[in-house]
PDB file of N, CA and C in Angstrom:
ATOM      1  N   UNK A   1     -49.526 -45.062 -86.143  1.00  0.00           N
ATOM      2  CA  UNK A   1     -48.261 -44.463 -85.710  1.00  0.00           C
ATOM      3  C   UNK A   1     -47.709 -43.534 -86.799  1.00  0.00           C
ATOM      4  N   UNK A   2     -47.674 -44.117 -87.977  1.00  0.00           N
ATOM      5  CA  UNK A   2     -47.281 -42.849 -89.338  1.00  0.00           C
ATOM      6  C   UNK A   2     -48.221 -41.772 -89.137  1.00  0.00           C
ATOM      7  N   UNK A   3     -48.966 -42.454 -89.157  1.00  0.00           N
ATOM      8  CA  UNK A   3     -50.530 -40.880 -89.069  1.00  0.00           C
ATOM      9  C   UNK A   3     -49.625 -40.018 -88.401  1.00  0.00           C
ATOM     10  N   UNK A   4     -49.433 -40.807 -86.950  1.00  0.00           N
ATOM     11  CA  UNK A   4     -49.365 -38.941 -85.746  1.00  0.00           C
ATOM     12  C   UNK A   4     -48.146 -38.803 -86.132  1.00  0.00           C
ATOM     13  N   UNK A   5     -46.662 -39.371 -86.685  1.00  0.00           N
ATOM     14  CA  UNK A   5     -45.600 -39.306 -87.433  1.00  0.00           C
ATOM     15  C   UNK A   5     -45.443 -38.162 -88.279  1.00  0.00           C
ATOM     16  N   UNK A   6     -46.420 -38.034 -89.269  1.00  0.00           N
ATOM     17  CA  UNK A   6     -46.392 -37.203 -90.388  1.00  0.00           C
ATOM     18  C   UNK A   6     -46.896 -35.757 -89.450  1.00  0.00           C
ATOM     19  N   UNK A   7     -48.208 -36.736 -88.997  1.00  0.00           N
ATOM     20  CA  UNK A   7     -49.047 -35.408 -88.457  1.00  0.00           C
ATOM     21  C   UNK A   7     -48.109 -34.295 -87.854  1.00  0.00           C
ATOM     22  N   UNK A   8     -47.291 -34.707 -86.525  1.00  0.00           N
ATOM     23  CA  UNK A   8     -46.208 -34.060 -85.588  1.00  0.00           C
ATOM     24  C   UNK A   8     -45.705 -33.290 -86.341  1.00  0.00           C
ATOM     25  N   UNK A   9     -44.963 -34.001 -87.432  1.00  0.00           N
ATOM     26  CA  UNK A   9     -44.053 -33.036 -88.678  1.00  0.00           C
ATOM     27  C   UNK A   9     -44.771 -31.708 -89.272  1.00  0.00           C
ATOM     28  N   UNK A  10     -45.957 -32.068 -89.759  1.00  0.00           N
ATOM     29  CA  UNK A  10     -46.377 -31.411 -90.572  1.00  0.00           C
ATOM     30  C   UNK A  10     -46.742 -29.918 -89.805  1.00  0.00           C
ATOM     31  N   UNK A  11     -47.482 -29.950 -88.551  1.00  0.00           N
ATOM     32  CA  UNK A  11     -48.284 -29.356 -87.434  1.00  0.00           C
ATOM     33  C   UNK A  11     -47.065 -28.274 -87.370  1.00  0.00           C
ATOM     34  N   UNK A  12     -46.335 -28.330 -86.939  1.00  0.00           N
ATOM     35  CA  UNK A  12     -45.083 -27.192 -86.374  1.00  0.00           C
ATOM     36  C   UNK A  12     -45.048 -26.644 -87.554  1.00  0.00           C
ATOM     37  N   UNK A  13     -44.730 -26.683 -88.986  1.00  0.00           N
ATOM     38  CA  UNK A  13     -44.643 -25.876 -90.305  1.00  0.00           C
ATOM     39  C   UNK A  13     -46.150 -25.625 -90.624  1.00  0.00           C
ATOM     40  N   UNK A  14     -47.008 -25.848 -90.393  1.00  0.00           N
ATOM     41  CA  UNK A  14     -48.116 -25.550 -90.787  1.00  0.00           C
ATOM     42  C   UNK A  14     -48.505 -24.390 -89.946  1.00  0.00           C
ATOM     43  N   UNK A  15     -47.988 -24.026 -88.740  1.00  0.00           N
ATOM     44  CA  UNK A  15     -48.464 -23.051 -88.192  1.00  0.00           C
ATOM     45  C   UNK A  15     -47.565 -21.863 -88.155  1.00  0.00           C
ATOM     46  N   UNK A  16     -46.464 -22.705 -88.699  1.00  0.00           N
ATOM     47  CA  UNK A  16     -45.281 -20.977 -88.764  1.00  0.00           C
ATOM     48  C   UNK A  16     -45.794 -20.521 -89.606  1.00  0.00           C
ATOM     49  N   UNK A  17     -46.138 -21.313 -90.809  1.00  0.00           N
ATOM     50  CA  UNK A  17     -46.239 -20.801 -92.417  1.00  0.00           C
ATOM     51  C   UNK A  17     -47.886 -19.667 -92.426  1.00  0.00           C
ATOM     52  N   UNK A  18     -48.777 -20.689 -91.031  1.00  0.00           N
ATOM     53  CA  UNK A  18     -50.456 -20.019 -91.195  1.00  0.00           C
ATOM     54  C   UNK A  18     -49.743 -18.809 -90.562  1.00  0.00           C
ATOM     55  N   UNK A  19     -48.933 -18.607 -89.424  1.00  0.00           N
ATOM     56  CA  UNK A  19     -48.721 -17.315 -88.748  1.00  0.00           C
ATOM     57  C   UNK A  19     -47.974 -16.006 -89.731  1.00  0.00           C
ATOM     58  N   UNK A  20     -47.297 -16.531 -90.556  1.00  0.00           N
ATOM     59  CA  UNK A  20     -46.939 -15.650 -91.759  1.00  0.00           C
ATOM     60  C   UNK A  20     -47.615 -15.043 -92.418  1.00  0.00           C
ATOM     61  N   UNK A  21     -48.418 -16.515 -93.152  1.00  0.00           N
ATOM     62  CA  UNK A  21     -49.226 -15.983 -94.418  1.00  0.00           C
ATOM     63  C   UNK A  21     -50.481 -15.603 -94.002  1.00  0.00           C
ATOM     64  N   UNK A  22     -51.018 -16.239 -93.085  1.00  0.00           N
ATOM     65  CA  UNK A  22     -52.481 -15.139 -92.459  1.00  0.00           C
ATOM     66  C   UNK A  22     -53.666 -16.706 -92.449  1.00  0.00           C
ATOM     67  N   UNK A  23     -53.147 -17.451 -92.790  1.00  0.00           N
ATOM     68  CA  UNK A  23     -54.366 -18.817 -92.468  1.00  0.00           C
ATOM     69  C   UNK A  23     -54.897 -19.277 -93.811  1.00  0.00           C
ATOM     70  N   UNK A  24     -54.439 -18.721 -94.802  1.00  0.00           N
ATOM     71  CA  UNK A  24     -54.984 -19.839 -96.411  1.00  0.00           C
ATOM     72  C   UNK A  24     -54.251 -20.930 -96.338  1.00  0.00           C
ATOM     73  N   UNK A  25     -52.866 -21.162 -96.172  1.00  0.00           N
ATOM     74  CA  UNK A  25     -51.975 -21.935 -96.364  1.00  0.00           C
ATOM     75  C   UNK A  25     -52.328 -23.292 -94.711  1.00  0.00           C
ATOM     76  N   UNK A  26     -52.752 -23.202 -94.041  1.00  0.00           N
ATOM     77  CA  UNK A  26     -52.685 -24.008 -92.744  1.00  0.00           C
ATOM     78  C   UNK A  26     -53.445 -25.109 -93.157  1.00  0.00           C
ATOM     79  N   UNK A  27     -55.161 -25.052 -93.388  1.00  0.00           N
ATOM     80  CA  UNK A  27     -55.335 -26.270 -94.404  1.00  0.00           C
ATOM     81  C   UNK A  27     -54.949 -26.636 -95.223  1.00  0.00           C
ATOM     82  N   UNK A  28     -54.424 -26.119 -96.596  1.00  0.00           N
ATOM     83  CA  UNK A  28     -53.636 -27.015 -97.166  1.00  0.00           C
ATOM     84  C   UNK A  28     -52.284 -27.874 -96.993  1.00  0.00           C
ATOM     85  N   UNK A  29     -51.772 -26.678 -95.801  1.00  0.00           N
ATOM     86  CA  UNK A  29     -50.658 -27.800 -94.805  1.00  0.00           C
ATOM     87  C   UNK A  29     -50.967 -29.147 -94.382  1.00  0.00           C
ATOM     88  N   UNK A  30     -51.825 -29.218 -93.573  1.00  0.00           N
ATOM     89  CA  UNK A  30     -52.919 -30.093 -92.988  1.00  0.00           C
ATOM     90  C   UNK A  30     -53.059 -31.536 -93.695  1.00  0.00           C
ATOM     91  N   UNK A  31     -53.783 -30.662 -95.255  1.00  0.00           N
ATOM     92  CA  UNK A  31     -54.337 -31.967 -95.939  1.00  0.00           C
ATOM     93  C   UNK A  31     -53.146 -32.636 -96.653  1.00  0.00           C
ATOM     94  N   UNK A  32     -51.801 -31.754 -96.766  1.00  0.00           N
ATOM     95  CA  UNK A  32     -50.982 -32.365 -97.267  1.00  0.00           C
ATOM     96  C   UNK A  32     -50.414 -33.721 -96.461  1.00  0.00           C
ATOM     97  N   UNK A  33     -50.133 -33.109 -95.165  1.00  0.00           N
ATOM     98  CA  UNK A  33     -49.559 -33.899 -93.984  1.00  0.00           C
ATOM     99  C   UNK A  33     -50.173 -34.596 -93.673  1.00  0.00           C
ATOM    100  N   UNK A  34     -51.719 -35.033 -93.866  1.00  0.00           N
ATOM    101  CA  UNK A  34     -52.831 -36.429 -94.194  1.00  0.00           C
ATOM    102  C   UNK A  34     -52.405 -37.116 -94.974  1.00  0.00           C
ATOM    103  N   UNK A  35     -52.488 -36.597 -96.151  1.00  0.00           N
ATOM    104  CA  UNK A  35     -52.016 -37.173 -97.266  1.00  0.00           C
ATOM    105  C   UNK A  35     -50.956 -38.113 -97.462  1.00  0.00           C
ATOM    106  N   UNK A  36     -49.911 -37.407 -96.823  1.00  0.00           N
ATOM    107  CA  UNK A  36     -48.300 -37.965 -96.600  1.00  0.00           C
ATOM    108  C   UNK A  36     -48.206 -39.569 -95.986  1.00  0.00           C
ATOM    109  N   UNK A  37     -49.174 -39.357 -94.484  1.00  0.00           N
ATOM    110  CA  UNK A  37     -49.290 -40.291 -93.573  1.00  0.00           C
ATOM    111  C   UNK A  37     -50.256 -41.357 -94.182  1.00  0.00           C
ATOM    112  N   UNK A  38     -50.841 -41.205 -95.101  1.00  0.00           N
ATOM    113  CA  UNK A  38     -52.019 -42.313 -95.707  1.00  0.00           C
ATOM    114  C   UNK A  38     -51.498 -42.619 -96.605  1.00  0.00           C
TER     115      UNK A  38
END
């Protein structure tokens, strides 16, 4: 339940930020928002 918790959170800023910056930043969104939830 934290997993998809963090995950949800993370997912919506991870894709404004990839649609900005051009897609370097979306995996490291990602692995952060893993990270968070583990």
């Amino acid at each position: 339940m934290l997993d998809s918790d963090a995950f949800t959170v993370i997912a919506p800023g991870a894709i404004l930020v990839n649609a900005g910056r051009g897609g370097a930043i979306d995996e490291p969104a990602l692995v952060q928002g893993s990270a968070s939830g583990v």
